[in-house]
Protein backbone atom coordinates (compact mmCIF):
# COMPACT_ATOMS: atom_id res chain seq x y z
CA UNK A 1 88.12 -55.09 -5.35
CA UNK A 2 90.39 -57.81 -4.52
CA UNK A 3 94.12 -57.43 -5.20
CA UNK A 4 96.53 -59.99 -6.51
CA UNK A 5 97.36 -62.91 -4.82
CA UNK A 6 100.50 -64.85 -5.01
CA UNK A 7 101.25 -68.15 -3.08
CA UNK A 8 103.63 -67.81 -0.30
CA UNK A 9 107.24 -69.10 -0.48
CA UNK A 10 107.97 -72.13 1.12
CA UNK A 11 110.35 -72.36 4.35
CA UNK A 12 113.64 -73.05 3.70
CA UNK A 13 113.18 -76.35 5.08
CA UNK A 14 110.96 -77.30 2.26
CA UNK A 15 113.10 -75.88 0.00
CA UNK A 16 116.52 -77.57 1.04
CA UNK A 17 114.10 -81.01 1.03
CA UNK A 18 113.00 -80.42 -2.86
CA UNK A 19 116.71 -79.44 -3.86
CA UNK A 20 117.56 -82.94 -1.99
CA UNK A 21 114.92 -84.71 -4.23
CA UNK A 22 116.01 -83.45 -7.39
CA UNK A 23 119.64 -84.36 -6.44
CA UNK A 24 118.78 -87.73 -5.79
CA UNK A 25 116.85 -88.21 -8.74
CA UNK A 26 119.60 -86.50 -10.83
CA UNK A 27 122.27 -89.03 -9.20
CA UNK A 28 119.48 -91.71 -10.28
CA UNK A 29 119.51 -90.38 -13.79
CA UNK A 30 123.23 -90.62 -14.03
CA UNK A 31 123.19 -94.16 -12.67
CA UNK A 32 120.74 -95.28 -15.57
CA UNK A 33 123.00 -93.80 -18.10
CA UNK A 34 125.73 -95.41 -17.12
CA UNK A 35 127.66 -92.40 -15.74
CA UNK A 36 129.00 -93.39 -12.54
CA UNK A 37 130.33 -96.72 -13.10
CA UNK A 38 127.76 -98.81 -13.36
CA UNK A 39 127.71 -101.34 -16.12
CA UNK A 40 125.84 -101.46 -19.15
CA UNK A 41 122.39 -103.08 -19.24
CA UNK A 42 121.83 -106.42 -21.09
CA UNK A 43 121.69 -105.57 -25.13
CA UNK A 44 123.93 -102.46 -24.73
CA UNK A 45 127.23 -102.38 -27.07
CA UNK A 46 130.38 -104.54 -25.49
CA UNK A 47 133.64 -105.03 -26.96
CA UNK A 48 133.87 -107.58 -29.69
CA UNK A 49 135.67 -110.78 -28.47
CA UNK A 50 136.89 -111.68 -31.80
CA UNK A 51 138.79 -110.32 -34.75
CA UNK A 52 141.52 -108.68 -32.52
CA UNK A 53 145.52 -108.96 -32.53
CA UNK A 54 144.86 -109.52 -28.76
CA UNK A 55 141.98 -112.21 -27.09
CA UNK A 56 141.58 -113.29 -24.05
CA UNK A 57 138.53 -115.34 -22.70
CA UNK A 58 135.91 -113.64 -20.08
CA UNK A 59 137.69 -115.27 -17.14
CA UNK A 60 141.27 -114.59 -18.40
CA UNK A 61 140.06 -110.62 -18.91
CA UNK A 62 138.84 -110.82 -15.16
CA UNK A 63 142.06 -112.32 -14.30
CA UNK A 64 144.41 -109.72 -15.98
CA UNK A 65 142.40 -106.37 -15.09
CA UNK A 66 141.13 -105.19 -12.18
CA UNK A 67 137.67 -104.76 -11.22
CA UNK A 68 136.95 -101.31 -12.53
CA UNK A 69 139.69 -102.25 -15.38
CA UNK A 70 137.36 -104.78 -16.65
CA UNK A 71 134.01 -102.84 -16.26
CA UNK A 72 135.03 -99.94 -18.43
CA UNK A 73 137.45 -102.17 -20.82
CA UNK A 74 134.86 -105.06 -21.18
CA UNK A 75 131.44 -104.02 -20.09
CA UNK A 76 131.42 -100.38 -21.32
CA UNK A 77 130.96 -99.12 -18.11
CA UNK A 78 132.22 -95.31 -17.22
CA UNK A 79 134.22 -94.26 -14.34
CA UNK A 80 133.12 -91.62 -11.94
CA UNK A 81 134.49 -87.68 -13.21
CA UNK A 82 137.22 -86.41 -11.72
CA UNK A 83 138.41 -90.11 -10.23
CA UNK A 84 141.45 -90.93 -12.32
CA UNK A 85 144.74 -89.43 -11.56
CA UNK A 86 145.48 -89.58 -15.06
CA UNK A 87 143.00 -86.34 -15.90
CA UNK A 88 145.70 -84.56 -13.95
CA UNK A 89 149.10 -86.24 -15.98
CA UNK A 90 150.86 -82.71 -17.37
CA UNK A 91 154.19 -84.71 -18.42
CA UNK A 92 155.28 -85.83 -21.91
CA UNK A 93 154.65 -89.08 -22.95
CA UNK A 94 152.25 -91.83 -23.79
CA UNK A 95 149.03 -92.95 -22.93
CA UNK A 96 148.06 -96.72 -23.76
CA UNK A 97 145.69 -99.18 -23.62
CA UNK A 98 145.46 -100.96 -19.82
CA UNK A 99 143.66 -104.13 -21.58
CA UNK A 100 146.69 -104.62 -24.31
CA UNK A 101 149.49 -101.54 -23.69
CA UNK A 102 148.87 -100.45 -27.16
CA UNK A 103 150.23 -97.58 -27.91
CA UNK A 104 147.19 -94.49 -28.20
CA UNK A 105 147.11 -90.99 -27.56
CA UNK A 106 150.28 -88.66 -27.50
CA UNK A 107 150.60 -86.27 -24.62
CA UNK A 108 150.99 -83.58 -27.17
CA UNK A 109 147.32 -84.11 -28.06
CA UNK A 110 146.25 -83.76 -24.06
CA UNK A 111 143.91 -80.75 -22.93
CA UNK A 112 141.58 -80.48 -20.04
CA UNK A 113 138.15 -80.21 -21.29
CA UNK A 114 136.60 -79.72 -17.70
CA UNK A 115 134.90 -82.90 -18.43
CA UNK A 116 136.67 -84.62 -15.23
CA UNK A 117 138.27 -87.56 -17.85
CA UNK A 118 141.64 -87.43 -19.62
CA UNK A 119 140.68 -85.62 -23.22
CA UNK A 120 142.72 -85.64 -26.41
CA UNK A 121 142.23 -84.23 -29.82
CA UNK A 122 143.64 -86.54 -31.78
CA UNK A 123 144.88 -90.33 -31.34
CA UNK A 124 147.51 -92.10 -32.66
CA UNK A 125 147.46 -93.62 -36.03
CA UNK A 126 145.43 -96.74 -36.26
CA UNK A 127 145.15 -96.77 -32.63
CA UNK A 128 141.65 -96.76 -32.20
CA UNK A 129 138.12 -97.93 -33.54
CA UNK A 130 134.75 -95.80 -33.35
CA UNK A 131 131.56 -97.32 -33.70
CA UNK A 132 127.78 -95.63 -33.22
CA UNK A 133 126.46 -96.16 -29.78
CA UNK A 134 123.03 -95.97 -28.90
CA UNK A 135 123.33 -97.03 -25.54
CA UNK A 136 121.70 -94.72 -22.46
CA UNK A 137 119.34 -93.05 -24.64
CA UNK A 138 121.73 -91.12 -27.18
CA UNK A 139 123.64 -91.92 -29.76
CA UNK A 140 127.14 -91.47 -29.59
CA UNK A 141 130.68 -92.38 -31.34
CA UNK A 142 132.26 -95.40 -29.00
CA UNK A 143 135.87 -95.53 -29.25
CA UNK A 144 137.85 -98.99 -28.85
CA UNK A 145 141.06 -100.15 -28.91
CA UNK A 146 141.90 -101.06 -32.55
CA UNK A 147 144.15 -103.99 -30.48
CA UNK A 148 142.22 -105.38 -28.21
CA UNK A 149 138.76 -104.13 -28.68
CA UNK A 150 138.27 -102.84 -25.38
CA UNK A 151 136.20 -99.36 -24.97
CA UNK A 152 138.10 -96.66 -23.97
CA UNK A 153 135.32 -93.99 -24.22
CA UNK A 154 133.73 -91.46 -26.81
CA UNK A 155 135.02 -89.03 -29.07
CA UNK A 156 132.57 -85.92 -29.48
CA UNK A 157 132.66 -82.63 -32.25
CA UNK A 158 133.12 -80.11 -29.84
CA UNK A 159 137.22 -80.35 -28.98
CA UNK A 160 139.62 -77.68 -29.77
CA UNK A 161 141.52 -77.13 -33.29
CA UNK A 162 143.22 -78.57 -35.31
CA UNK A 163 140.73 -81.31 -34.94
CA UNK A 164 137.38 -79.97 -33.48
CA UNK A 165 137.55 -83.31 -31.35
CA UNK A 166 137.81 -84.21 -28.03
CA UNK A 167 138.25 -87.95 -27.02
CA UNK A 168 136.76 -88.09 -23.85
CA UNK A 169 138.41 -91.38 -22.38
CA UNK A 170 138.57 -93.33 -19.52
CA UNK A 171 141.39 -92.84 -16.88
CA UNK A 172 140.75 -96.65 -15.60
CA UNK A 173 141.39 -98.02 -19.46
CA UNK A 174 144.86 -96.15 -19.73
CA UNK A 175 148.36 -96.26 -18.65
CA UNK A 176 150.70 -93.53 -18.90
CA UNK A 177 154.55 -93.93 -20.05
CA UNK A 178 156.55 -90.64 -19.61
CA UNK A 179 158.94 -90.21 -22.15
């Protein structure tokens, strides 16, 4: 009678190569969807250019923001987690818009969600614009700057009360003014 068989475990060699693989194609994954910084693909959303308080032609944008500025604020792009210094701002005051300076989310309304991106519940009265986004294979709730038009981020339903949301923003698209 023969007895069970089961396949042998691989060395750890072969092991420590698969986990490699699977990190590399996760990175790759993240790339696609446009969660490391890389800019949208042709026929994703971008910003309107017109119907804003605040315009600026392509080159001007380029001129006023910095590279990364104008990849998130423009393109749609997404900074890297954990890469603005701004997830970390504990003081009181505002954030704004780095495209315009509008006025949008009050310190008060700051929480870490352990997203690595600055999170609020709430923003400021007529501050912002949300639109559907179907871009990287999900749809999701863009938010803009009701100013300028530039995208700032998402806002999901899973944030704390009072709201139940979290605005999962950009670092790169804000500025912070302490009170």
């Amino acid at each position: 009678m023969l007895g069970k068989m089961t396949a042998p475990t691989p060395p750890r060699s072969v092991l420590a190569r698969r986990r490699m693989l699977l990190g590399a194609a996760v990175f790759g994954v993240l790339a696609g969807c446009n969660s490391l910084g890389v800019p949208l693909a042709a026929g994703a959303p971008s910003p309107p250019t017109d119907g804003f308080e605040v315009t600026h032609t392509d080159a001007e944008w380029r001129q006023l923001l910095s590279p990364q500025q104008y990849a998130v604020l423009r393109t749609g792009s997404t900074e890297m987690p954990y890469s603005s210094p701004l997830n970390d701002e504990h003081r009181t005051g505002i954030f704004g818009c780095a495209g315009c300076g509008q006025d949008l989310f009050s310190s008060a309304t700051k929480f870490d969600s352990g997203t690595g991106w600055p999170s609020f519940w709430k923003a400021l009265s007529n501050a912002v614009l949300e639109r559907r986004d179907n871009s990287a294979g999900m749809t999701r709730t863009e938010v803009l700057c009701s100013r300028c038009g530039g995208h700032l981020g998402h806002v999901f339903d899973d944030g704390p009360e009072p709201t139940g949301l979290r605005y999962c923003m950009n670092g790169v698209a804000l500025r912070f003014r302490p009170a």
